[in-house]
Protein backbone atom coordinates (compact mmCIF):
# COMPACT_ATOMS: atom_id res chain seq x y z
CA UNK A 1 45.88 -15.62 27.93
CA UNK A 2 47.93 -18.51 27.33
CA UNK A 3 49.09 -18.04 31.19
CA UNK A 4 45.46 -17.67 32.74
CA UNK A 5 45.05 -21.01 31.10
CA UNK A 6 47.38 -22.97 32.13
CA UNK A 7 46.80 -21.79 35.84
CA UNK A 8 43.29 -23.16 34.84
CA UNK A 9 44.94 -26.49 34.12
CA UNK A 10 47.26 -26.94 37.02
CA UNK A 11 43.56 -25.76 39.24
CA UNK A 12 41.61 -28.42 37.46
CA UNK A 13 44.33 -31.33 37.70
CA UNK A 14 44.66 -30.13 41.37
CA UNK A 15 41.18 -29.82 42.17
CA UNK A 16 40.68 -33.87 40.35
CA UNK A 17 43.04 -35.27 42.48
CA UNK A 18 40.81 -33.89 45.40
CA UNK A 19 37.55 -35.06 44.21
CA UNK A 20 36.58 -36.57 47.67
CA UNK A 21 35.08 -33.09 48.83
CA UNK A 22 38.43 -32.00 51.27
CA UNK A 23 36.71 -29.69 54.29
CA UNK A 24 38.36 -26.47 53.74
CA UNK A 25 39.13 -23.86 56.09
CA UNK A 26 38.70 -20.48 54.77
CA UNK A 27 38.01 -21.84 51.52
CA UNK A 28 41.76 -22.51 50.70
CA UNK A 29 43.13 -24.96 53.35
CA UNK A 30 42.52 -28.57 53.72
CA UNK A 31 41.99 -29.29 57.46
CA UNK A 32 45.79 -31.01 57.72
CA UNK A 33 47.00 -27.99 56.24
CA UNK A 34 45.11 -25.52 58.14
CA UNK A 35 46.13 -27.32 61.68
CA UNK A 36 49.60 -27.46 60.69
CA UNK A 37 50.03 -23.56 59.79
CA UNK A 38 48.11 -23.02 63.51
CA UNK A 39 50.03 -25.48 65.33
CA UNK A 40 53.58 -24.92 63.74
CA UNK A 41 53.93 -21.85 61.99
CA UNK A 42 54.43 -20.18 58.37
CA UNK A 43 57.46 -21.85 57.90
CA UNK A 44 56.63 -25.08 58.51
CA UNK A 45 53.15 -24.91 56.42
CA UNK A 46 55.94 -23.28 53.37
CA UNK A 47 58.42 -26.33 53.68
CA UNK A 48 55.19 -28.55 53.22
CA UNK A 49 54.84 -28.90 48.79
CA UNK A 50 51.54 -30.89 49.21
CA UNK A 51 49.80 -28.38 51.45
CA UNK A 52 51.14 -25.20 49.63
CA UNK A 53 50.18 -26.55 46.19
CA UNK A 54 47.03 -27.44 47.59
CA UNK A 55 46.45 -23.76 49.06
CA UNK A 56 47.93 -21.97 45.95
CA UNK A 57 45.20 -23.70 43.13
CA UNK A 58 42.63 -23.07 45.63
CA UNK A 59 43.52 -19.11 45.52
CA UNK A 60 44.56 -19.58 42.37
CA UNK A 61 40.64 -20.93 41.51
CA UNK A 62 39.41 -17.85 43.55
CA UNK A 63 41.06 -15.26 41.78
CA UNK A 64 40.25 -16.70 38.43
CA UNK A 65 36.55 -16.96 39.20
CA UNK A 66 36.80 -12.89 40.69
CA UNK A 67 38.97 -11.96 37.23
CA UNK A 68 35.85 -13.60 35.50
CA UNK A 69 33.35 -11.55 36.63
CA UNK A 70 35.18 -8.22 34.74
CA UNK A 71 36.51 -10.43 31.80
CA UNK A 72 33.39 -8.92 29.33
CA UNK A 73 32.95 -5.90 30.65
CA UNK A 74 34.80 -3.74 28.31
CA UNK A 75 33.00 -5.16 25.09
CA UNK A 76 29.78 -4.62 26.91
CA UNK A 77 30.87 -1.14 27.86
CA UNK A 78 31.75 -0.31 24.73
CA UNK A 79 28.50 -2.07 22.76
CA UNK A 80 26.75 0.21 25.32
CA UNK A 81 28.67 3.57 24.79
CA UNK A 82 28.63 3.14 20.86
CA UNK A 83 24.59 1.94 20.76
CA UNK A 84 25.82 -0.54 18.23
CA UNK A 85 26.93 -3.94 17.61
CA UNK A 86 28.47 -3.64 14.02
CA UNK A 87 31.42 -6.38 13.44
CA UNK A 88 30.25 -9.02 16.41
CA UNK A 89 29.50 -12.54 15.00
CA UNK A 90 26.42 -13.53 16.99
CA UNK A 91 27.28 -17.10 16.10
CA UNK A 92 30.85 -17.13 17.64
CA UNK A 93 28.56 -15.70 20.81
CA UNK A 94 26.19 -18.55 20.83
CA UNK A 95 28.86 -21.20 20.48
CA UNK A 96 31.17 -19.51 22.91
CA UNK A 97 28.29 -19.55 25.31
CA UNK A 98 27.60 -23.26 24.62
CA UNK A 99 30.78 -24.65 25.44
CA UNK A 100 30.82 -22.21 28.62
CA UNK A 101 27.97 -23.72 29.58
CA UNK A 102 29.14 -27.41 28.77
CA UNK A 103 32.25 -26.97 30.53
CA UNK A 104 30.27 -26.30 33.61
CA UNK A 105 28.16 -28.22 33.91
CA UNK A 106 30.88 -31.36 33.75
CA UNK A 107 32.49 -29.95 36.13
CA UNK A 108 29.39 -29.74 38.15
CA UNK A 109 28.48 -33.05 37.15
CA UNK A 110 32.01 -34.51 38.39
CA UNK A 111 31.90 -32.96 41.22
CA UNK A 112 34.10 -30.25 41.21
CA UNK A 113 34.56 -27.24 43.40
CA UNK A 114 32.91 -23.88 42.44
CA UNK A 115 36.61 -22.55 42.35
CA UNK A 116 37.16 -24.68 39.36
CA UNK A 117 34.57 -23.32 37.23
CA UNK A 118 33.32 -20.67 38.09
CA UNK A 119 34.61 -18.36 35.62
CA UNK A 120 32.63 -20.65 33.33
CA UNK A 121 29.53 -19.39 34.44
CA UNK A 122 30.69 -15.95 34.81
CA UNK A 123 31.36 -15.70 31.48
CA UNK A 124 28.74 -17.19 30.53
CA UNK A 125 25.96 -15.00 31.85
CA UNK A 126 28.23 -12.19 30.39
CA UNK A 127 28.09 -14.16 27.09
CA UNK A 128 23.86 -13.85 27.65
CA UNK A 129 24.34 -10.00 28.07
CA UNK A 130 25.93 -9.41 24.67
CA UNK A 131 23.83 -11.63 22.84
CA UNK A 132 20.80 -9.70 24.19
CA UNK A 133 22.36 -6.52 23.43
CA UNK A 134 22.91 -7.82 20.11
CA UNK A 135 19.78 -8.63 19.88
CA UNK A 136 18.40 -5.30 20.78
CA UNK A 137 20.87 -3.84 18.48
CA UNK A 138 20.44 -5.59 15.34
CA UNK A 139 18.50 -6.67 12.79
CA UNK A 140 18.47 -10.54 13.62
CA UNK A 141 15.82 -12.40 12.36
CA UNK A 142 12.81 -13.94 15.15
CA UNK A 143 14.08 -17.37 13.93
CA UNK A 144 17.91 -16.94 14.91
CA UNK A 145 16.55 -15.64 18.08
CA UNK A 146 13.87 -18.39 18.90
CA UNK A 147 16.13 -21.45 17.52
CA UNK A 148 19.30 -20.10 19.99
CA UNK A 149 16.36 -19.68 22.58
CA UNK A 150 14.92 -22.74 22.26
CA UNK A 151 18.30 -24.63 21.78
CA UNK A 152 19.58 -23.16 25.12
CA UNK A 153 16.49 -24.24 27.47
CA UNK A 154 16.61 -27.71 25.98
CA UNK A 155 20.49 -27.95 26.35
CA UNK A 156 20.02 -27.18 29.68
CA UNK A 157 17.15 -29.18 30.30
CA UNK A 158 18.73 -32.14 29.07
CA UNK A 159 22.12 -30.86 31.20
CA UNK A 160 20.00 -31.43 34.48
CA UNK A 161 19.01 -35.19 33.80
């Protein structure tokens, strides 16, 4: 975990520095970087630090985002398998999904690439599936459902101003 984060980091303090929307080829080279490994080789593009840092956050971003989209799963598997949601804190859900949400959208609002936070809003819709099956599951009261409800669509509302 502690790993997968700091690769987050070094992607984020990568991706800042390169907040002036670089073209990309093939979604992981800048255009310099993409001309150099076509006009003078592997070797050459590996000797280069800028371009192969560069290169390596933007896969690094990529396979983040794709590990993302699986990182739930299992709980929902097993919430699914079991019929029950016994032992999950709804509230650690809701504020998980919160500052998912939050962290996107700043990084939507500064510009950043996809690659950067997309596992944000991976989880995050992930997040949404549990709490509904929690939801469906348990005996919440209408007003924890309605307040989160509510509290979401103006969050977001207000997130899009």
């Amino acid at each position: 975990m502690g790993l997968v984060l700091l690769i987050a980091l070094v992607g984020l303090v990568s991706a800042h520095e390169h907040l002036e929307k670089v073209p990309l080829a093939y979604g992981v080279f800048s255009k310099e970087c993409f001309d150099k490994l076509s006009a003078s080789g592997v070797a050459s593009f590996l000797q280069d630090t800028d371009c192969l840092v560069f290169s390596a956050s933007k896969a690094v971003g990529y396979v983040i985002v794709l590990g993302s989209l699986i990182v739930k799963l299992p709980q929902i598997m097993k919430i699914l398998s079991k019929s029950s949601v016994d032992g999950i804190n709804p509230i650690s859900y809701y504020t998980e999904t919160i500052t998912y949400i939050n962290t996107a959208a700043y990084a939507i609002h500064i510009g950043l690439q996809f690659s950067v936070y997309g596992e944000n809003v991976f989880t995050s819709v992930q997040n949404f599936v549990i709490i509904l099956l929690i939801w469906q599951l348990s005996d919440q009261p209408a007003i924890h459902k309605l307040a989160f409800s509510a509290f979401i669509i103006g969050y977001l509302f207000v997130l899009q101003q």
